[in-house]
C-alpha atoms as a PDB file:
ATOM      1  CA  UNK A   1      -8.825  58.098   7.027  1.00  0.00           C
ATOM      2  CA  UNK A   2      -7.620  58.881  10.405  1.00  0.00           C
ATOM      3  CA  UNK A   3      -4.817  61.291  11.332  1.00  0.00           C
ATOM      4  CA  UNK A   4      -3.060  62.546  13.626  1.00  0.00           C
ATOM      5  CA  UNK A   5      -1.174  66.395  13.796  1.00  0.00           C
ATOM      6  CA  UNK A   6       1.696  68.316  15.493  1.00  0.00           C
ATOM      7  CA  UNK A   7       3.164  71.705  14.707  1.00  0.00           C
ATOM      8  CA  UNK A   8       6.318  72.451  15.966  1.00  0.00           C
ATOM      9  CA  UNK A   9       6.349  76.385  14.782  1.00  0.00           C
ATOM     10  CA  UNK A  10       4.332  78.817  12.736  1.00  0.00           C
ATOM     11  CA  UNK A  11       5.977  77.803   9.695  1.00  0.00           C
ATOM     12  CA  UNK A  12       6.345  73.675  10.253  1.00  0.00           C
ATOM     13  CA  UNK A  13       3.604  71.532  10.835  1.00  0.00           C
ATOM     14  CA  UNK A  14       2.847  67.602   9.972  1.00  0.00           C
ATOM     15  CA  UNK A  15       0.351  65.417  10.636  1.00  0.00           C
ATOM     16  CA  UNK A  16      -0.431  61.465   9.389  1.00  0.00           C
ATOM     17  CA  UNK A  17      -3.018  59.505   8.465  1.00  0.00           C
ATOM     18  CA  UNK A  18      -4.018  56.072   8.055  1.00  0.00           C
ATOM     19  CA  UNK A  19      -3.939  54.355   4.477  1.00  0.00           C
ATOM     20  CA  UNK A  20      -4.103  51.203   3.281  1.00  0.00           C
ATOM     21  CA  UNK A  21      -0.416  50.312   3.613  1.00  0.00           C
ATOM     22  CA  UNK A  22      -0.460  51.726   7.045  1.00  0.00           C
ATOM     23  CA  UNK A  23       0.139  55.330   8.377  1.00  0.00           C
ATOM     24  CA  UNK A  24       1.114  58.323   5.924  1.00  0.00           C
ATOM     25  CA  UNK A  25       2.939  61.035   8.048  1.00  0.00           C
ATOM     26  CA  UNK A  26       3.240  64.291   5.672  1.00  0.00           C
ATOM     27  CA  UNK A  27       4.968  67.674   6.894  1.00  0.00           C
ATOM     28  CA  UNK A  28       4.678  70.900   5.511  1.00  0.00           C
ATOM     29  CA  UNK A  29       6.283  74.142   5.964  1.00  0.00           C
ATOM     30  CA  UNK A  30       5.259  77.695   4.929  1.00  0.00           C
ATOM     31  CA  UNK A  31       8.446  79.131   2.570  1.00  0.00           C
ATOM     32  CA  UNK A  32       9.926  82.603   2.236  1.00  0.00           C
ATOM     33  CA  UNK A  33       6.898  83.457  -0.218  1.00  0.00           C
ATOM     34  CA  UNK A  34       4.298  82.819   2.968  1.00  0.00           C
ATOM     35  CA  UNK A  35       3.144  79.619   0.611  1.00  0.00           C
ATOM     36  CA  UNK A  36       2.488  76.547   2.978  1.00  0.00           C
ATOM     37  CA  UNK A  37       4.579  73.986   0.206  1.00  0.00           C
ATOM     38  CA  UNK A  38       4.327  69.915   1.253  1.00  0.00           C
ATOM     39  CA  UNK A  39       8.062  68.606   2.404  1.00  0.00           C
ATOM     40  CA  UNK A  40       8.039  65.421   2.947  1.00  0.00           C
ATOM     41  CA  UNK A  41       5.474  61.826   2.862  1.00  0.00           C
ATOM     42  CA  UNK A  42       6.741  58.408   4.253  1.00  0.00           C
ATOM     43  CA  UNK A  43       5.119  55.571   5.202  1.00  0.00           C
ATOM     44  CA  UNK A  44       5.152  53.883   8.710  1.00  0.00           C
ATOM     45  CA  UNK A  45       3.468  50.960  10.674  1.00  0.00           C
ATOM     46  CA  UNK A  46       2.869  53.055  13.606  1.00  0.00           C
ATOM     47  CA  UNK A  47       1.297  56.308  15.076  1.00  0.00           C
ATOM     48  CA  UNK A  48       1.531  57.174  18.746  1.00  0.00           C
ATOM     49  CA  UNK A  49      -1.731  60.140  18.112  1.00  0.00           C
ATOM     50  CA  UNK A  50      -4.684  60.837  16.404  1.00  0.00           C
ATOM     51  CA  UNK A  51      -5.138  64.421  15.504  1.00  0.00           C
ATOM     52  CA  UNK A  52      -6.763  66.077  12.146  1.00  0.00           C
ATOM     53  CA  UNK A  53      -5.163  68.364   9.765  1.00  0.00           C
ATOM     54  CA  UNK A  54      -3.754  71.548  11.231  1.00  0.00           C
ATOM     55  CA  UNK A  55      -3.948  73.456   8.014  1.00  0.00           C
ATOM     56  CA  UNK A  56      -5.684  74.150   4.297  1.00  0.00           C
ATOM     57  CA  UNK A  57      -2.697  72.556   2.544  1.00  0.00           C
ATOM     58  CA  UNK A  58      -2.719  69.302   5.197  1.00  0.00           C
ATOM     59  CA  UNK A  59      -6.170  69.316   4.635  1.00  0.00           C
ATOM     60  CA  UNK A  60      -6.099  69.158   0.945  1.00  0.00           C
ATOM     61  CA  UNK A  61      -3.356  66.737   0.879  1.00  0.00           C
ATOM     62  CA  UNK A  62      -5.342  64.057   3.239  1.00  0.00           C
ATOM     63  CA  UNK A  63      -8.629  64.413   0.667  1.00  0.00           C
ATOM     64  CA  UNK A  64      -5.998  63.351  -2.660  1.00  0.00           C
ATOM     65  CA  UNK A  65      -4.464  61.058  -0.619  1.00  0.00           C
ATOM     66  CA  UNK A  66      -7.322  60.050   0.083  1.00  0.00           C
ATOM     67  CA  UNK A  67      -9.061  60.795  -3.549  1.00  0.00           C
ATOM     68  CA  UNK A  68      -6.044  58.184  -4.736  1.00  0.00           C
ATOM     69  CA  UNK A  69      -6.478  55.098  -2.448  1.00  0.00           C
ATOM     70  CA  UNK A  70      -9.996  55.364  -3.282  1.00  0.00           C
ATOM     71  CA  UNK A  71      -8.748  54.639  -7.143  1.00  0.00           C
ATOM     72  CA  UNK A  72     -10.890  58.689  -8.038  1.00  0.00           C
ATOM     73  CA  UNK A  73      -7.260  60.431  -8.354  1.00  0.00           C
ATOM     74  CA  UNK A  74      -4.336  59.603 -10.595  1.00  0.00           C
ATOM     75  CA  UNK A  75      -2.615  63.023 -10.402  1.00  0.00           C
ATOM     76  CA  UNK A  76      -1.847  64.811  -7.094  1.00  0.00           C
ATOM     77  CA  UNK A  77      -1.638  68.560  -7.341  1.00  0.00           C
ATOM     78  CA  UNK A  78      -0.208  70.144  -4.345  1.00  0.00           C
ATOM     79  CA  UNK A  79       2.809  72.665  -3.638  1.00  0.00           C
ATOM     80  CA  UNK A  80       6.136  70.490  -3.287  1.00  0.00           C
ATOM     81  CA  UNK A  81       9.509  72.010  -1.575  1.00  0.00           C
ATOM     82  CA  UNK A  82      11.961  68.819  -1.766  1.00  0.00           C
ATOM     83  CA  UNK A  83      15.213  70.080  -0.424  1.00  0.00           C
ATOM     84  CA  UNK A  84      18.275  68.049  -1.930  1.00  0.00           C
ATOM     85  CA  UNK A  85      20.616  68.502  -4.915  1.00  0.00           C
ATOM     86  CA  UNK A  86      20.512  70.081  -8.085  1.00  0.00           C
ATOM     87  CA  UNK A  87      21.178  66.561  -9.281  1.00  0.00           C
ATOM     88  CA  UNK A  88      18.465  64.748  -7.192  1.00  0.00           C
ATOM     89  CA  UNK A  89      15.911  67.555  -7.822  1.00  0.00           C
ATOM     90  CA  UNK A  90      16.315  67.023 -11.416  1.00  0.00           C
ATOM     91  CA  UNK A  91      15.709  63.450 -11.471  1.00  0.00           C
ATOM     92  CA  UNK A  92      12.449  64.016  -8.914  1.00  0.00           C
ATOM     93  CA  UNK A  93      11.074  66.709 -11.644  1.00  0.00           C
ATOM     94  CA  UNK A  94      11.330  63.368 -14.219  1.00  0.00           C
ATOM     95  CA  UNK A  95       9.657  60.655 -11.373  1.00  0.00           C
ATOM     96  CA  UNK A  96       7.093  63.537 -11.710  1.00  0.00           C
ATOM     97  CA  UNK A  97       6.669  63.024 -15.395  1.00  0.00           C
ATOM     98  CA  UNK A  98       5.580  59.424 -14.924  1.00  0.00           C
ATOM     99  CA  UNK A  99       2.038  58.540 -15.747  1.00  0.00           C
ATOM    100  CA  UNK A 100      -0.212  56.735 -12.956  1.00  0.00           C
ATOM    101  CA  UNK A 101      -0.219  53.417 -13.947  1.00  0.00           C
ATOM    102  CA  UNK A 102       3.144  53.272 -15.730  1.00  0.00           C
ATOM    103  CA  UNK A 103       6.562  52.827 -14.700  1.00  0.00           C
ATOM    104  CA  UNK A 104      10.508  53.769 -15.841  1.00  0.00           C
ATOM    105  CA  UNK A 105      13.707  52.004 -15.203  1.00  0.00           C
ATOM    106  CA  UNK A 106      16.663  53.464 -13.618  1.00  0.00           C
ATOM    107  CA  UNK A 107      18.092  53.578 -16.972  1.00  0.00           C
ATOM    108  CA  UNK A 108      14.667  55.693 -18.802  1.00  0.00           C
ATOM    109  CA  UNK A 109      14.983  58.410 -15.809  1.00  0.00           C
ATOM    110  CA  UNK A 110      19.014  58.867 -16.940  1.00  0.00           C
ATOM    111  CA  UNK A 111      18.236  59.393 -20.633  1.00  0.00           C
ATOM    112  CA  UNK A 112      15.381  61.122 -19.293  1.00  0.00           C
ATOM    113  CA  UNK A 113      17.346  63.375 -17.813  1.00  0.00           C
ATOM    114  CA  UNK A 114      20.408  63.641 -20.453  1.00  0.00           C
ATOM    115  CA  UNK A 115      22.608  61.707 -18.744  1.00  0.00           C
ATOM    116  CA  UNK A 116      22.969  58.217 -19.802  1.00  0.00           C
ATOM    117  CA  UNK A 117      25.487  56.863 -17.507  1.00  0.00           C
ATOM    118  CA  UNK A 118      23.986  57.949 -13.937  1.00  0.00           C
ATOM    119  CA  UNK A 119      21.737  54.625 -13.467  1.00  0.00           C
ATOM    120  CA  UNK A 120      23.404  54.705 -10.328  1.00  0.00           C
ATOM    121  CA  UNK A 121      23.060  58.164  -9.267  1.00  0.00           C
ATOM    122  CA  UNK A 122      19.356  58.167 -10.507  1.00  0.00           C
ATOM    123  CA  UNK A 123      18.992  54.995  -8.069  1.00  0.00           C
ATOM    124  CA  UNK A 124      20.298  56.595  -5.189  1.00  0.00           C
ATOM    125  CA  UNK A 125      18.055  60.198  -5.990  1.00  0.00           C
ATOM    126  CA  UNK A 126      15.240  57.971  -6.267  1.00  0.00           C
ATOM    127  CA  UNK A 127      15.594  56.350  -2.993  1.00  0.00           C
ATOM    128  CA  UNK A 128      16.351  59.873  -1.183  1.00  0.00           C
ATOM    129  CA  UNK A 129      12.808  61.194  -2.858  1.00  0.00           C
ATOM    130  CA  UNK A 130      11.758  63.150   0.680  1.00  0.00           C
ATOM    131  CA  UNK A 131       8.440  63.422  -0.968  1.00  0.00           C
ATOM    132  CA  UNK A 132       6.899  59.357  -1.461  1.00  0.00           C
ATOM    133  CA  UNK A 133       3.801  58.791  -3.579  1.00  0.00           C
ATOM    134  CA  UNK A 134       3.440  62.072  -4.380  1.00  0.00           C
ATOM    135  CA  UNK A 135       6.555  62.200  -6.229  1.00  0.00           C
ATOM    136  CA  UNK A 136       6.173  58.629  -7.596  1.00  0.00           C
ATOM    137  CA  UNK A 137       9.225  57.519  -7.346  1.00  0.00           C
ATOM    138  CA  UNK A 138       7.149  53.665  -6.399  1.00  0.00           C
ATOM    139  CA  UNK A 139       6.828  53.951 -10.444  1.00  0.00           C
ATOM    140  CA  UNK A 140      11.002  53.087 -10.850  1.00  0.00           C
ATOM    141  CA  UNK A 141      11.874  49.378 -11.489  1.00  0.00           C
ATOM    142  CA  UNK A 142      14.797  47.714 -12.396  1.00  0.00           C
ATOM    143  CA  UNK A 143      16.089  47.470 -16.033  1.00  0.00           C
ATOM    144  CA  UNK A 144      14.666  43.684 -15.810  1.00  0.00           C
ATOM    145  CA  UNK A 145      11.362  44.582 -14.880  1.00  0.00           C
ATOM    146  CA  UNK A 146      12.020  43.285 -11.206  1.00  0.00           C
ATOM    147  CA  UNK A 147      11.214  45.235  -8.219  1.00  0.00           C
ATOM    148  CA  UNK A 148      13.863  46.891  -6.615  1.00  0.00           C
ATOM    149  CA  UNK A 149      14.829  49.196  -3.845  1.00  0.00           C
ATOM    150  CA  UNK A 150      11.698  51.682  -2.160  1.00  0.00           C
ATOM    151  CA  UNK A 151      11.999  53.010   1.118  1.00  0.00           C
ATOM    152  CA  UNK A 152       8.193  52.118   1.991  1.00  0.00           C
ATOM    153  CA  UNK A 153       9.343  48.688   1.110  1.00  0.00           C
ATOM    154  CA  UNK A 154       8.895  46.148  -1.463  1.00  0.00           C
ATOM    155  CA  UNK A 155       5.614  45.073  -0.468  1.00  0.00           C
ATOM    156  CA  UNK A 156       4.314  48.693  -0.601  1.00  0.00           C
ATOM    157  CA  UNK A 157       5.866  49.195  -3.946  1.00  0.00           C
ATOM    158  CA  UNK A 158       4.199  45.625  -4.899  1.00  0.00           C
ATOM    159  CA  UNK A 159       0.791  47.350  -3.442  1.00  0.00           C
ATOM    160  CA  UNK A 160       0.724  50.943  -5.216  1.00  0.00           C
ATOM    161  CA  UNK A 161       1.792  49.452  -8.553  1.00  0.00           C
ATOM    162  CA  UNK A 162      -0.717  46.985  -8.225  1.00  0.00           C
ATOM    163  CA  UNK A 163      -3.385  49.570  -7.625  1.00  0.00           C
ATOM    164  CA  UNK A 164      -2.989  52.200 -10.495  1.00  0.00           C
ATOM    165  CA  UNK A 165      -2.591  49.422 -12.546  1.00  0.00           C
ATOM    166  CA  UNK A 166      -5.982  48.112 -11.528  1.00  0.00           C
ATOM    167  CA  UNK A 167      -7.444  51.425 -12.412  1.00  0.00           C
ATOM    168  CA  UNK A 168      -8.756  52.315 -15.466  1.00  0.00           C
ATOM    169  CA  UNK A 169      -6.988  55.586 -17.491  1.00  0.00           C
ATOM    170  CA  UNK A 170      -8.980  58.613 -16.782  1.00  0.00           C
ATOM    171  CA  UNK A 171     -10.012  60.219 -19.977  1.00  0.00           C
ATOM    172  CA  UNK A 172      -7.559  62.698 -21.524  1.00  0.00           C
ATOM    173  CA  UNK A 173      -8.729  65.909 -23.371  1.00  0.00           C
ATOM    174  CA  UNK A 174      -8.354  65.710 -27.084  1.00  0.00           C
ATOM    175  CA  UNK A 175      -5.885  68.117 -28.285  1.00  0.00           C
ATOM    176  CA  UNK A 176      -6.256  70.280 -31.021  1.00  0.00           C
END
């Protein structure tokens, strides 16, 4: 995959790379801790430069991303910092929960989460998800089974969907 890079200070840096449903630009910051911690992931049609990874975490996250679009990677793990409510971040810890291949409604992320009556508020925390793929918030249909609402579109949705479900389960461990 191609990519391109910018870093604006010490501690914030992006870059983006090309991907099957177009470009991939990912930022990343380094937090109070001296962590580097991923930010944000959205999806875009264009890129005005091609420059690599400007750091271990950037460069970690392009091989999964890569890993995944190549159908070898159901699970990302990376450091995530999504800024946004206590509400929102509590819904984005259940997208998190969400197997690769499967998906929730609305309604199964609000009982999820304890409360039963936010379908709304889960809807609107799913489409603020800073974090896309990563935090698979693509994995959220509509209590019908239709696809609705993802800010990388409904024909990206459509796309990554399609893909894990095209993927056979990677073996789990037997547990004791």
């Amino acid at each position: 995959m191609s990519t391109s890079s910018s870093q604006a200070n010490d501690t914030e840096a992006s870059y983006t790379q090309a991907c099957p449903l177009g470009w991939i630009t990912l930022a990343t910051r380094t937090d109070a801790n001296q962590q580097e911690v991923i930010t944000a992931l959205h999806f875009s049609d264009e890129v005005a430069a091609m420059i690599a990874p400007s750091t271990p975490l950037q460069q970690e996250a392009c091989q999964q991303l890569d890993e995944y679009f190549a159908g070898s990677r159901q699970q990302f793990n990376l450091p995530l910092a999504p800024q946004g409510t206590a509400f929102q971040q509590q819904v984005w810890q259940a997208l998190l929960t969400i197997a690769h291949g499967e998906h929730r409604s609305y309604k199964d992320i609000a009982l999820s989460i304890n409360n039963p009556k936010a379908m709304r508020a889960v809807g609107l925390a799913n489409s603020r998800n800073p974090i896309a793929l990563i935090i698979p918030c693509h994995r959220v249909i509509g209590a019908s089974g239709k696809l609705v609402g993802y800010a990388g579109g409904i024909t990206r949705k459509a796309w990554l969907l399609n893909h894990e479900a095209s993927i056979q389960p990677m073996s789990k461990k037997p547990s004791l």
